[in-house]
Structure formats: structure tokens, C-alpha cells
N, C-alpha and C. Protein backbone atom coordinates (compact mmCIF):
# COMPACT_ATOMS: atom_id res chain seq x y z
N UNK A 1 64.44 38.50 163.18
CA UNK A 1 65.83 38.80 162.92
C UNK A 1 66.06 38.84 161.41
N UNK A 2 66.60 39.60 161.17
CA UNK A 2 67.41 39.83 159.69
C UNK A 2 67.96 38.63 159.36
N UNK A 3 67.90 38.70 157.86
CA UNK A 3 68.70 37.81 156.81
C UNK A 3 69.27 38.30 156.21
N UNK A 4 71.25 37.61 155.38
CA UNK A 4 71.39 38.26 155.03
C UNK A 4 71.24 37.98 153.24
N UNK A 5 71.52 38.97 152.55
CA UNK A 5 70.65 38.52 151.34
C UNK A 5 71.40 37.32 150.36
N UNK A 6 72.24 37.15 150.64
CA UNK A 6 72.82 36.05 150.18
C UNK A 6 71.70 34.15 151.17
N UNK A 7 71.97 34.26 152.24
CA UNK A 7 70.92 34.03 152.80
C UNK A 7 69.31 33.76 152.55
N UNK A 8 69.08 35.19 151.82
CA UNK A 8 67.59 35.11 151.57
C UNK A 8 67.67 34.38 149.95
N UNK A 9 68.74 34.36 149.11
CA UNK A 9 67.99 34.06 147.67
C UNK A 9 68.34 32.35 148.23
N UNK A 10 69.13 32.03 148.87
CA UNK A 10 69.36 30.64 149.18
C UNK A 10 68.01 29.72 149.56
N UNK A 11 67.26 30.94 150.78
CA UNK A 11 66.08 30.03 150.78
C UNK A 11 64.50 30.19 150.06
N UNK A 12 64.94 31.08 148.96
CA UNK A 12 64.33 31.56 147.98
C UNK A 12 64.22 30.61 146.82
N UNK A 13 65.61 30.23 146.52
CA UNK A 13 65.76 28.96 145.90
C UNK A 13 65.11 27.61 146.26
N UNK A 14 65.17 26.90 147.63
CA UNK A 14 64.82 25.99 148.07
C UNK A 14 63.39 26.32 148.15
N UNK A 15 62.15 27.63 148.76
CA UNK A 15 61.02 27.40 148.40
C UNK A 15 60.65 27.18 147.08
N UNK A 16 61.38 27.61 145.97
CA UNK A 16 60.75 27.63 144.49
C UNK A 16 61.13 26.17 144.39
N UNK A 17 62.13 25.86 144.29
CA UNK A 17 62.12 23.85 144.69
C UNK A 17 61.02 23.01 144.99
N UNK A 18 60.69 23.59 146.59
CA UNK A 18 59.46 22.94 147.20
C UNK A 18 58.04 22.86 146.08
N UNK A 19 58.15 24.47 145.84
CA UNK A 19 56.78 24.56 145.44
C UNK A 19 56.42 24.05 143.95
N UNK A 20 57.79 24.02 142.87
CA UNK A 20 58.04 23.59 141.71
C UNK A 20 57.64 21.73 141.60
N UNK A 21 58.60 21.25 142.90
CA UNK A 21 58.08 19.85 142.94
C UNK A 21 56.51 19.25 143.28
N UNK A 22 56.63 20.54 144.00
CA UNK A 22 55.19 19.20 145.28
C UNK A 22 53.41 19.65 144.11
N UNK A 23 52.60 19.00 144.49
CA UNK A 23 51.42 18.60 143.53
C UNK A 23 50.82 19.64 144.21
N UNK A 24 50.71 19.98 145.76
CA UNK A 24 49.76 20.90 146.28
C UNK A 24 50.37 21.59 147.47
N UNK A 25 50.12 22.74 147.61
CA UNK A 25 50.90 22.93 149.14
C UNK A 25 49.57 23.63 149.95
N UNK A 26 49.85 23.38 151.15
CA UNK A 26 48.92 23.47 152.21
C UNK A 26 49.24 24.30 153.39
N UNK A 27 48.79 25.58 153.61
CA UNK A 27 49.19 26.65 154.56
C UNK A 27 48.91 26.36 155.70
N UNK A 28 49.34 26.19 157.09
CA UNK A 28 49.24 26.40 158.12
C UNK A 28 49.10 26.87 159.38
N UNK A 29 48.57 27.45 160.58
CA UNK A 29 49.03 28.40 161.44
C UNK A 29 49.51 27.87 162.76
N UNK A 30 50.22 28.06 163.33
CA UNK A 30 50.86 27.57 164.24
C UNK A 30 51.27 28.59 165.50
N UNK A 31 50.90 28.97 165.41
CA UNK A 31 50.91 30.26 166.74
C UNK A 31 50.69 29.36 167.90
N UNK A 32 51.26 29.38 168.59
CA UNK A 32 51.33 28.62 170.29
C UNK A 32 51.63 26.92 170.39
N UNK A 33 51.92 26.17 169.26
CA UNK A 33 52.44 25.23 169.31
C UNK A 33 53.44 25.08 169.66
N UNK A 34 53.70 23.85 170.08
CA UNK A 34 55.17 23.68 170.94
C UNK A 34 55.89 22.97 170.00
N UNK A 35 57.36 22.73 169.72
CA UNK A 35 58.17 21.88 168.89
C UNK A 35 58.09 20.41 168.73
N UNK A 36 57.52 20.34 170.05
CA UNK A 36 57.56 18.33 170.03
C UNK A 36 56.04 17.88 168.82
N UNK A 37 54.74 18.82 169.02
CA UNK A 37 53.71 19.05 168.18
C UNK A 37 54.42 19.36 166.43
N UNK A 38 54.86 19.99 166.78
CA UNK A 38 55.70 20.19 165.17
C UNK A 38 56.63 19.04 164.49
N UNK A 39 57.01 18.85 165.15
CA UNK A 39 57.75 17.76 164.91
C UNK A 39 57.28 16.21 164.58
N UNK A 40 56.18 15.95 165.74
CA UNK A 40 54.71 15.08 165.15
C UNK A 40 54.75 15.03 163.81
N UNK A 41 54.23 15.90 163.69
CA UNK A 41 53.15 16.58 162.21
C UNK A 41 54.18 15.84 161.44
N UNK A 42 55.76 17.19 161.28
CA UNK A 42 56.58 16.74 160.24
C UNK A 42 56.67 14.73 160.09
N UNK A 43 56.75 14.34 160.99
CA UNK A 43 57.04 13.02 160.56
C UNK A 43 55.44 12.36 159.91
N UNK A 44 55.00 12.38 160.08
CA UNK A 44 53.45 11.96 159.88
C UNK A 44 53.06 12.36 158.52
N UNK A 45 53.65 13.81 157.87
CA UNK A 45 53.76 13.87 156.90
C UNK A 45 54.65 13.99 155.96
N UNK A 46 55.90 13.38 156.31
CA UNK A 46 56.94 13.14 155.54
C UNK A 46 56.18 11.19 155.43
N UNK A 47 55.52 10.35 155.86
CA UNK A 47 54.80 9.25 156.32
C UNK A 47 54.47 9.07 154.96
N UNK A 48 53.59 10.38 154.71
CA UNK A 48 52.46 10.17 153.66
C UNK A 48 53.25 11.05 152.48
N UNK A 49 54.52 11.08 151.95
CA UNK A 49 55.52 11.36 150.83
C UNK A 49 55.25 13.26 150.69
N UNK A 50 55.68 13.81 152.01
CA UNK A 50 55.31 15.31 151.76
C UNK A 50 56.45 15.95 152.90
N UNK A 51 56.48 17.14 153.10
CA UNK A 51 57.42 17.89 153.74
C UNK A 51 56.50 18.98 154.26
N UNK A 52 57.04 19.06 155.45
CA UNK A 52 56.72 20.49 156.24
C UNK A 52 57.30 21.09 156.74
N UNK A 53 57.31 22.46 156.49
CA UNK A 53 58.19 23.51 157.12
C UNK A 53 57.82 25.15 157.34
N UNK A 54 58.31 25.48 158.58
CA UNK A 54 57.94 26.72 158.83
C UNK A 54 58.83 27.73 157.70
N UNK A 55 57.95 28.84 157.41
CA UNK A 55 58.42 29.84 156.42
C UNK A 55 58.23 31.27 156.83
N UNK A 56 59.03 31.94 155.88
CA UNK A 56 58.84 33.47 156.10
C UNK A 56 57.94 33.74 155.34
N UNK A 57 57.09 34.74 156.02
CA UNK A 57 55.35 35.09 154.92
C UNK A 57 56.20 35.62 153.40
N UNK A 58 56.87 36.75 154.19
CA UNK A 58 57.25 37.59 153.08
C UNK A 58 57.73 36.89 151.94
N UNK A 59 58.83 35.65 152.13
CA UNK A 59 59.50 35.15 151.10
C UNK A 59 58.52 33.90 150.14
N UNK A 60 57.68 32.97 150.97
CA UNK A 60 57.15 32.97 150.09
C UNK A 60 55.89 33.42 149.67
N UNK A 61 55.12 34.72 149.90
CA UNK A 61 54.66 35.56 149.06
C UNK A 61 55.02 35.74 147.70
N UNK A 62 56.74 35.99 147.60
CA UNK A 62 57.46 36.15 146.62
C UNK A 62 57.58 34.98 145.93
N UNK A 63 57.99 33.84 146.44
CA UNK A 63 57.64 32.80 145.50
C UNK A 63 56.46 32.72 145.11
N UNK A 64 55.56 32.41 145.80
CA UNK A 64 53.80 32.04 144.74
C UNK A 64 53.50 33.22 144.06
N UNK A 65 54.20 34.36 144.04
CA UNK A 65 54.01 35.10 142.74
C UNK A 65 54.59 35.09 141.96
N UNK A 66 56.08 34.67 142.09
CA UNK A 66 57.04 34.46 140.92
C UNK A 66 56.46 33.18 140.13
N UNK A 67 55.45 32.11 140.94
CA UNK A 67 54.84 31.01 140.08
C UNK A 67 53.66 31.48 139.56
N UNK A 68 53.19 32.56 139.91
CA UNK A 68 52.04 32.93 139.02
C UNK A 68 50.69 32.68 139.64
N UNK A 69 50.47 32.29 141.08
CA UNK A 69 49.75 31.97 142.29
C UNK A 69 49.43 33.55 142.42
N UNK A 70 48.02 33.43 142.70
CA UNK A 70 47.03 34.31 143.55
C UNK A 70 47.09 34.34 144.71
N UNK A 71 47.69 34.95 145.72
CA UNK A 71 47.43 34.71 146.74
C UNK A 71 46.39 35.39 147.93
N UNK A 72 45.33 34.51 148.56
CA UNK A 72 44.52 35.65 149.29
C UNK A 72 45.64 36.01 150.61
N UNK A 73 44.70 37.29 151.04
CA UNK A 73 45.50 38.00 152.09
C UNK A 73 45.60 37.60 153.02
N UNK A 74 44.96 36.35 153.46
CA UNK A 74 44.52 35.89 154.84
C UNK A 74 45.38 34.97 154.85
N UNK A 75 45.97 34.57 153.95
CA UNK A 75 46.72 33.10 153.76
C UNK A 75 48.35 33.23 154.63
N UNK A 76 48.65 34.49 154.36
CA UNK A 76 50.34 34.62 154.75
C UNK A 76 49.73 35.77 155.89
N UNK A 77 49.49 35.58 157.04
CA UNK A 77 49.48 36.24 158.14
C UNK A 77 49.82 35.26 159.47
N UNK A 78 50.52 36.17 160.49
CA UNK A 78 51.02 35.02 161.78
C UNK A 78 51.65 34.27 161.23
N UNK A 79 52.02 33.30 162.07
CA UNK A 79 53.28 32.42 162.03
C UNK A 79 52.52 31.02 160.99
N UNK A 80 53.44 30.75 160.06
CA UNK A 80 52.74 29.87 158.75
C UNK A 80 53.82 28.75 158.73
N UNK A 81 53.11 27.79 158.14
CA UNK A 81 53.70 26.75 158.09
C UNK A 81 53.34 26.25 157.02
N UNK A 82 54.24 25.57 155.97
CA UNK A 82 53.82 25.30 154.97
C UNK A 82 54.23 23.21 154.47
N UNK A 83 53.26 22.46 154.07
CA UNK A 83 52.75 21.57 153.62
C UNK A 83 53.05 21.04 152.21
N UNK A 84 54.41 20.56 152.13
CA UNK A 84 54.16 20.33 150.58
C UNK A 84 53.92 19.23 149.97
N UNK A 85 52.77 18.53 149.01
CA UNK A 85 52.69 17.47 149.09
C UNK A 85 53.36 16.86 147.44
N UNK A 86 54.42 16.14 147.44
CA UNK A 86 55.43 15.84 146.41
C UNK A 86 54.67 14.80 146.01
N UNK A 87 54.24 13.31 146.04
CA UNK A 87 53.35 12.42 145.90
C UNK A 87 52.02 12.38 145.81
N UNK A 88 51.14 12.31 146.70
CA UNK A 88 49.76 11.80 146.85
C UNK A 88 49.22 13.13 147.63
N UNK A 89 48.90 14.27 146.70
CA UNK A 89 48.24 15.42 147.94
C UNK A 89 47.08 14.62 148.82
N UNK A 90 46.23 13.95 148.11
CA UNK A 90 44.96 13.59 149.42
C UNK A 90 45.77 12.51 150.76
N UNK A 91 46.81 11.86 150.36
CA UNK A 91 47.40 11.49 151.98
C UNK A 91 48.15 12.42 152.52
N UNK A 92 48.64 13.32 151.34
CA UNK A 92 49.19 14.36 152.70
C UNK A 92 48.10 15.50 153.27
N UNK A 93 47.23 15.99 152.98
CA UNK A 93 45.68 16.31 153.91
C UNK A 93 45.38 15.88 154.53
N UNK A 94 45.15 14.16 154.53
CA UNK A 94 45.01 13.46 155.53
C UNK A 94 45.66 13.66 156.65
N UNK A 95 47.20 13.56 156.72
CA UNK A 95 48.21 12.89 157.84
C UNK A 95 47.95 14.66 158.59
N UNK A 96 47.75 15.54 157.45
CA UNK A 96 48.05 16.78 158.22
C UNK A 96 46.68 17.00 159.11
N UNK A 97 45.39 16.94 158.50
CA UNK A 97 44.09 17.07 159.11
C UNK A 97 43.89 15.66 160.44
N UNK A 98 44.69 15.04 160.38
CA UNK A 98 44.38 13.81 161.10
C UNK A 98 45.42 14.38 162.30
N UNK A 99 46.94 14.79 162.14
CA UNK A 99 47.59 15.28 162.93
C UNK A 99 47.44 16.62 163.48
N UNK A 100 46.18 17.10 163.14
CA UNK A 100 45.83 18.64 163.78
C UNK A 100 45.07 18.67 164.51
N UNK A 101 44.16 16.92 164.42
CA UNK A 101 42.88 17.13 165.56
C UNK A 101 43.43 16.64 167.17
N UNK A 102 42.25 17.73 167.61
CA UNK A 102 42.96 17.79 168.76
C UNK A 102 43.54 19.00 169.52
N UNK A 103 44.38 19.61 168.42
CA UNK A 103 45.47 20.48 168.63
C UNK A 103 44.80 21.35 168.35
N UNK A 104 44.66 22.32 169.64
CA UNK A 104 43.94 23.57 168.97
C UNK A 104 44.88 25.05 168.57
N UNK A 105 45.79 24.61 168.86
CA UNK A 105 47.02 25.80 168.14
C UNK A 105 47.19 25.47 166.52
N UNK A 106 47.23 24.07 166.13
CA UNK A 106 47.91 24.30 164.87
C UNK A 106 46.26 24.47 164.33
N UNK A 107 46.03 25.09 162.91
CA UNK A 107 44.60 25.05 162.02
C UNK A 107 45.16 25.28 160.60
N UNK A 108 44.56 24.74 159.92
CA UNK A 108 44.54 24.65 158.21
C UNK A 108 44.10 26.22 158.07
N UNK A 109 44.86 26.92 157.09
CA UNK A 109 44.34 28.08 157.04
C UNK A 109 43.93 28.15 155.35
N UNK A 110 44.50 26.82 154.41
CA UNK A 110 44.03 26.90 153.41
C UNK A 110 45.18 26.73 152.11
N UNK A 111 45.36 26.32 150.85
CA UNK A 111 46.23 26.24 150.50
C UNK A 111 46.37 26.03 148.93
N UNK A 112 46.80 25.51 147.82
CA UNK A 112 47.04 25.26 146.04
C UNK A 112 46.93 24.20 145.91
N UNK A 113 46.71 23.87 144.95
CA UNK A 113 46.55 22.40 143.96
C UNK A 113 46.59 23.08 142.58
N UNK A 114 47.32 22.54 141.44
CA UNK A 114 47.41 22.81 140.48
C UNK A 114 47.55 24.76 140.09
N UNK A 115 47.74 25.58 141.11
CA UNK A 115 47.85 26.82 140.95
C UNK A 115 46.72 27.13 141.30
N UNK A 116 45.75 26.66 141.82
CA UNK A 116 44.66 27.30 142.23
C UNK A 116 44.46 27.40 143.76
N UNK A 117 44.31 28.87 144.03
CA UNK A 117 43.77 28.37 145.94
C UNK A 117 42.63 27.87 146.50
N UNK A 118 42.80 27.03 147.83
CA UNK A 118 41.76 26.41 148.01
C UNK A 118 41.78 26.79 149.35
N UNK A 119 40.86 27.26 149.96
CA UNK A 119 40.27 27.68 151.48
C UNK A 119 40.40 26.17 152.47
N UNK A 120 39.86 26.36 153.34
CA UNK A 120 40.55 25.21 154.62
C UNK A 120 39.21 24.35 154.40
N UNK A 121 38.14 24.44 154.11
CA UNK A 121 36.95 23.61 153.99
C UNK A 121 37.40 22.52 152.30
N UNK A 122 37.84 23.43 151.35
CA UNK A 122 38.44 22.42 150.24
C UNK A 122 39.78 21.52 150.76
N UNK A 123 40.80 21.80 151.65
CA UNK A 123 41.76 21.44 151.99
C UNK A 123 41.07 20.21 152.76
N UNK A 124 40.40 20.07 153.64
CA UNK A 124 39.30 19.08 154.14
C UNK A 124 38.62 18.56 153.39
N UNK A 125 38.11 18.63 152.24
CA UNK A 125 37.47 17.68 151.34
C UNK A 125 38.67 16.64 150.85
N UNK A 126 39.63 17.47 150.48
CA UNK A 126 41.11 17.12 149.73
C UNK A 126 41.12 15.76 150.60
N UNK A 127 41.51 15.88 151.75
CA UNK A 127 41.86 15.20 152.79
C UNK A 127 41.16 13.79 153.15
N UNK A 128 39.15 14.26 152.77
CA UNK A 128 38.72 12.87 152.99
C UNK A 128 38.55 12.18 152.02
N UNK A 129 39.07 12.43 150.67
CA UNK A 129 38.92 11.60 149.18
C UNK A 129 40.14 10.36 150.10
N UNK A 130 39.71 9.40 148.79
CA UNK A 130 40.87 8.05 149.45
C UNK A 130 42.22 8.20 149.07
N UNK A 131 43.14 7.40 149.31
CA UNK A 131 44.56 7.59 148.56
C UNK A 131 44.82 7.19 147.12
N UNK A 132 45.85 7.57 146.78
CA UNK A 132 45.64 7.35 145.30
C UNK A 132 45.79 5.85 144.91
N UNK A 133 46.52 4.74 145.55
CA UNK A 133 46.60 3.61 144.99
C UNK A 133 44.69 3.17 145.30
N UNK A 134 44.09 3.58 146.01
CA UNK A 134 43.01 3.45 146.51
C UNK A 134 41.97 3.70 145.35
N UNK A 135 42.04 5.10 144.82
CA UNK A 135 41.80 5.47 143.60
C UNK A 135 41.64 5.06 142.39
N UNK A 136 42.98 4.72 142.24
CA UNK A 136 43.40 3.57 140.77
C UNK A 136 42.65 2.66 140.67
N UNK A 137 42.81 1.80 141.97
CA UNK A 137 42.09 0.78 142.25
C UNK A 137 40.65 0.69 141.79
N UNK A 138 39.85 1.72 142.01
CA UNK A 138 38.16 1.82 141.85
C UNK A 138 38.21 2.30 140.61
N UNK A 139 38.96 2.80 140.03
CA UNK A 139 38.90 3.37 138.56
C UNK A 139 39.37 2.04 137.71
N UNK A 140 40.40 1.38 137.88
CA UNK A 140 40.33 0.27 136.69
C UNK A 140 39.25 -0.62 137.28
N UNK A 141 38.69 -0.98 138.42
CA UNK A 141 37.67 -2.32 138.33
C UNK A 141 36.28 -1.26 137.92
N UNK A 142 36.26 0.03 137.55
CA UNK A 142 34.95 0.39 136.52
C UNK A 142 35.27 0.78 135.36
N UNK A 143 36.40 1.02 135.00
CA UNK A 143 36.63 0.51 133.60
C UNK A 143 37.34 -1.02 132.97
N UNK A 144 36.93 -2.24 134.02
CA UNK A 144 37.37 -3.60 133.94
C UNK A 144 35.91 -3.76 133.91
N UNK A 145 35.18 -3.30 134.89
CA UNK A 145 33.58 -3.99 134.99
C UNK A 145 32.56 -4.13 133.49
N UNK A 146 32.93 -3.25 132.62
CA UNK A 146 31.99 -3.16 131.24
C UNK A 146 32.31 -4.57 130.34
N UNK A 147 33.89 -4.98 130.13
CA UNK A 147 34.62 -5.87 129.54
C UNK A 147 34.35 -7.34 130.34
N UNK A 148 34.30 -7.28 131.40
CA UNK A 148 33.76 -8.50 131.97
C UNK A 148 32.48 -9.23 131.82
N UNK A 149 31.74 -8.08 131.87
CA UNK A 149 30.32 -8.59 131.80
C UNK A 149 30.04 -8.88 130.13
N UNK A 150 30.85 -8.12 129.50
CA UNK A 150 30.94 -8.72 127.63
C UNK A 150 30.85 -9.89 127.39
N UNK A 151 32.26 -10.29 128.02
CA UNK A 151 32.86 -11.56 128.32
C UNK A 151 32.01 -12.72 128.87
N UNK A 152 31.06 -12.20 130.24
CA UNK A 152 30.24 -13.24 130.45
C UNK A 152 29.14 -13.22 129.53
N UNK A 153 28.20 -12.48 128.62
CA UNK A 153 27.09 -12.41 127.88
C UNK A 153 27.58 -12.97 126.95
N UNK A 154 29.09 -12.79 126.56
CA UNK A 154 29.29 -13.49 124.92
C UNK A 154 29.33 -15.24 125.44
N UNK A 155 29.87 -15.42 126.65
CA UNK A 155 29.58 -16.83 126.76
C UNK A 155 28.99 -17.68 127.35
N UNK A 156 27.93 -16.59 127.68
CA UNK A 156 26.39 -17.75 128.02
C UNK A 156 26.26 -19.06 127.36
N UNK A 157 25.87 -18.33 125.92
CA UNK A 157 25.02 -19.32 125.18
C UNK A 157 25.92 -20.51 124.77
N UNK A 158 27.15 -20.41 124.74
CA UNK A 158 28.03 -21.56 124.74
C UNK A 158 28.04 -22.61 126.01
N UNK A 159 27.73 -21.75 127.39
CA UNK A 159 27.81 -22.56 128.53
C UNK A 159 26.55 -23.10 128.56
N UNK A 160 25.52 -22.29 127.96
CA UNK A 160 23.93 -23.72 128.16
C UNK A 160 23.91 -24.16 127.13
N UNK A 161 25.15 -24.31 126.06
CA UNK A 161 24.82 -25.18 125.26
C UNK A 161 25.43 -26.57 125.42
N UNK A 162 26.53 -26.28 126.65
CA UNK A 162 27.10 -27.11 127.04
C UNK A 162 26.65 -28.02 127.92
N UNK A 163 25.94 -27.00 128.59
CA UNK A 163 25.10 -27.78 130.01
C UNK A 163 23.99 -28.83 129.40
N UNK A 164 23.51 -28.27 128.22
CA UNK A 164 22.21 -29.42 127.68
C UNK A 164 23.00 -30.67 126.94
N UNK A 165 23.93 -30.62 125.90
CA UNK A 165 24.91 -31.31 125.84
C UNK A 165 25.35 -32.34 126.56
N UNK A 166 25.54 -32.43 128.00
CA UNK A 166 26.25 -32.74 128.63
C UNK A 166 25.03 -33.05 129.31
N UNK A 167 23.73 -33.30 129.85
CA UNK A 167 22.43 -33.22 130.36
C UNK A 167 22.07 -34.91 129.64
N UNK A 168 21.82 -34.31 128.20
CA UNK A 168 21.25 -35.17 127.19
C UNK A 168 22.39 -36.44 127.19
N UNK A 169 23.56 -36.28 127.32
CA UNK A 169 24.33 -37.66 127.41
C UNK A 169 24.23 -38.28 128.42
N UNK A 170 24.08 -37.50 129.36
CA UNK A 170 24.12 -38.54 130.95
C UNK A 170 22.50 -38.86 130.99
N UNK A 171 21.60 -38.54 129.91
CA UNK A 171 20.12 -39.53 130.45
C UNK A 171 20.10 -40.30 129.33
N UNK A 172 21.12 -40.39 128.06
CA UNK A 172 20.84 -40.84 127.19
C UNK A 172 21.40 -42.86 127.65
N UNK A 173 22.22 -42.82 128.36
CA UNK A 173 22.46 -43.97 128.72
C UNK A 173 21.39 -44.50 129.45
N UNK A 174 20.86 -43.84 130.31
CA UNK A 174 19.88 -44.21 131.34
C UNK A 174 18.49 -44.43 130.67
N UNK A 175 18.16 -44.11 129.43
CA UNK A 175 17.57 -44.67 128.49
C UNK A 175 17.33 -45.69 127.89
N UNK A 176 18.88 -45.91 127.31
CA UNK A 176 19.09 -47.44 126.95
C UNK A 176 19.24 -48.65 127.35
């Protein structure tokens, strides 16, 4: 059905929104899914700080070119659904790849990160990296791990100097 064009720049506006905010967006196909399946998804990945929503190919075509996005041809065909991830793209891959198995109507058809496209096998890598507090996490205890071990080498030689110290007084009585 027709839109009318007042209509169309309205949700023209709101995709350039989506796509302006979110870190990565992630294409979908959905041909023969039922609403209660859709509806899943959306919550699961609104879960993991992202939004999903069905779109018109045509319109945003027009957006990811007005952002300067490549788009392959395969990407905006059949009924699409689009993935936007505003926070943590690798939990929203997750919630979406985790909420697709199973379902053999909905499939990753592939999707951006930083303006670049990424096919449904990168969208799946995306997906099994960890989350980002997860991330952080392993990145400061290996840039904590070099400073620690400083810390213990610089104070060895103080602790066996302590230990003999402290050795030599407790036999020195037992001497006398």
C-alpha cells in the first residue's frame, strides 16, 4: 500500500535516527514468520540495548545511501527486518542469533558496523565475541597483569630479606 509523502519523509526521518544512533545494524528476513515470533525477537533484543523493526526496502535503501553505506543487492530483497544495535552490537547478535535458532523463517541476511557491510557469517562471528563489560574486563586485567608482576619482582628481595631477618631472630634466642 501507498504512503503518503508527508508520511514517507516522517519515517525517513526516524530510519536516519535509527541508523545515526545505533553502532551496527543487522538485516533480517522474515518471510513466513508469525507476529508472536516477532515480537520474541523484539523483546530479547530491546534485552540486550537494541531495537527491531520491520522496514520498507526502498526507504531504507535511501537512507544507507544518504549515510554513505554500500549496499549489496542481496541485502534489501523480500520482507526485511532491521536490527539496530544502540549499545553493545556483540549482545545484540547474540540475542538476535540466539533468538533465530530454531526458527527457520527468520535468517540473518547480513548487515554494518562502522559503515562497513558485513555478510551473515561476520554477523555470526559478531555475535560469538563476549559482551562488552566482558571485554573491558579481559582488557584491563592484561593491561593490570604487566604492573603487578613489577610490583611483585620489585618486592621480592625485601620479602627474603625479611624472611631471613626474622629466621635469624627466632634461632638467635634458641642459641643463647
Amino acid at each position: 500500500m501507498a504512503i503518503s509523502k508527508q508520511r514517507k519523509e516522517e519515517v525517513l526521518a526516524q530510519y536516519n535516527d535509527w541508523v545515526k544512533r545505533s553502532q551496527a545494524v543487522i538485516l533480517v528476513e522474515y518471510t513466513g514468520a508469525n507476529m508472536k515470533s516477532l515480537d520474541n525477537l523484539r523483546a530479547k533484543i530491546r534485552e540486550a540495548g537494541g531495537e527491531f523493526h520491520v522496514v520498507k526496502n526502498t526507504l531504507v535503501r535511501r537512507v544507507f545511501a544518504d549515510n554513505g553505506w554500500d549496499v549489496p543487492g542481496d541485502l534489501l530483497v523480500k520482507s526485511t527486518a532491521v536490527s539496530f544495535a544502540f549499545s553493545d552490537p556483540a549482545s545484540t547478535a547474540k540475542a538476535l542469533t540466539d533468538a533465530t535458532k530454531g526458527n527457520e523463517f527468520v535468517k540473518v541476511k547480513g548487515g554494518f558496523m562502522a559503515g562497513k557491510a558485513m555478510n551473515s557469517a561476520q554477523v555470526k562471528a559478531l555475535s560469538d565475541l563476549p559482551p562488552l563489560p566482558v571485554m573491558r574486563a579481559t582488557l584491563l586485567g592484561v593491561l593490570q597483569a604487566p604492573a603487578g608482576k613489577l610490583v611483585r619482582t620489585l618486592a621480592e628481595p625485601a620479602r627474603g630479606l625479611a624472611a631471613v631477618i626474622k629466621a635469624r631472630t627466632e634461632s638467635a634466642p634458641a642459641a643463647a
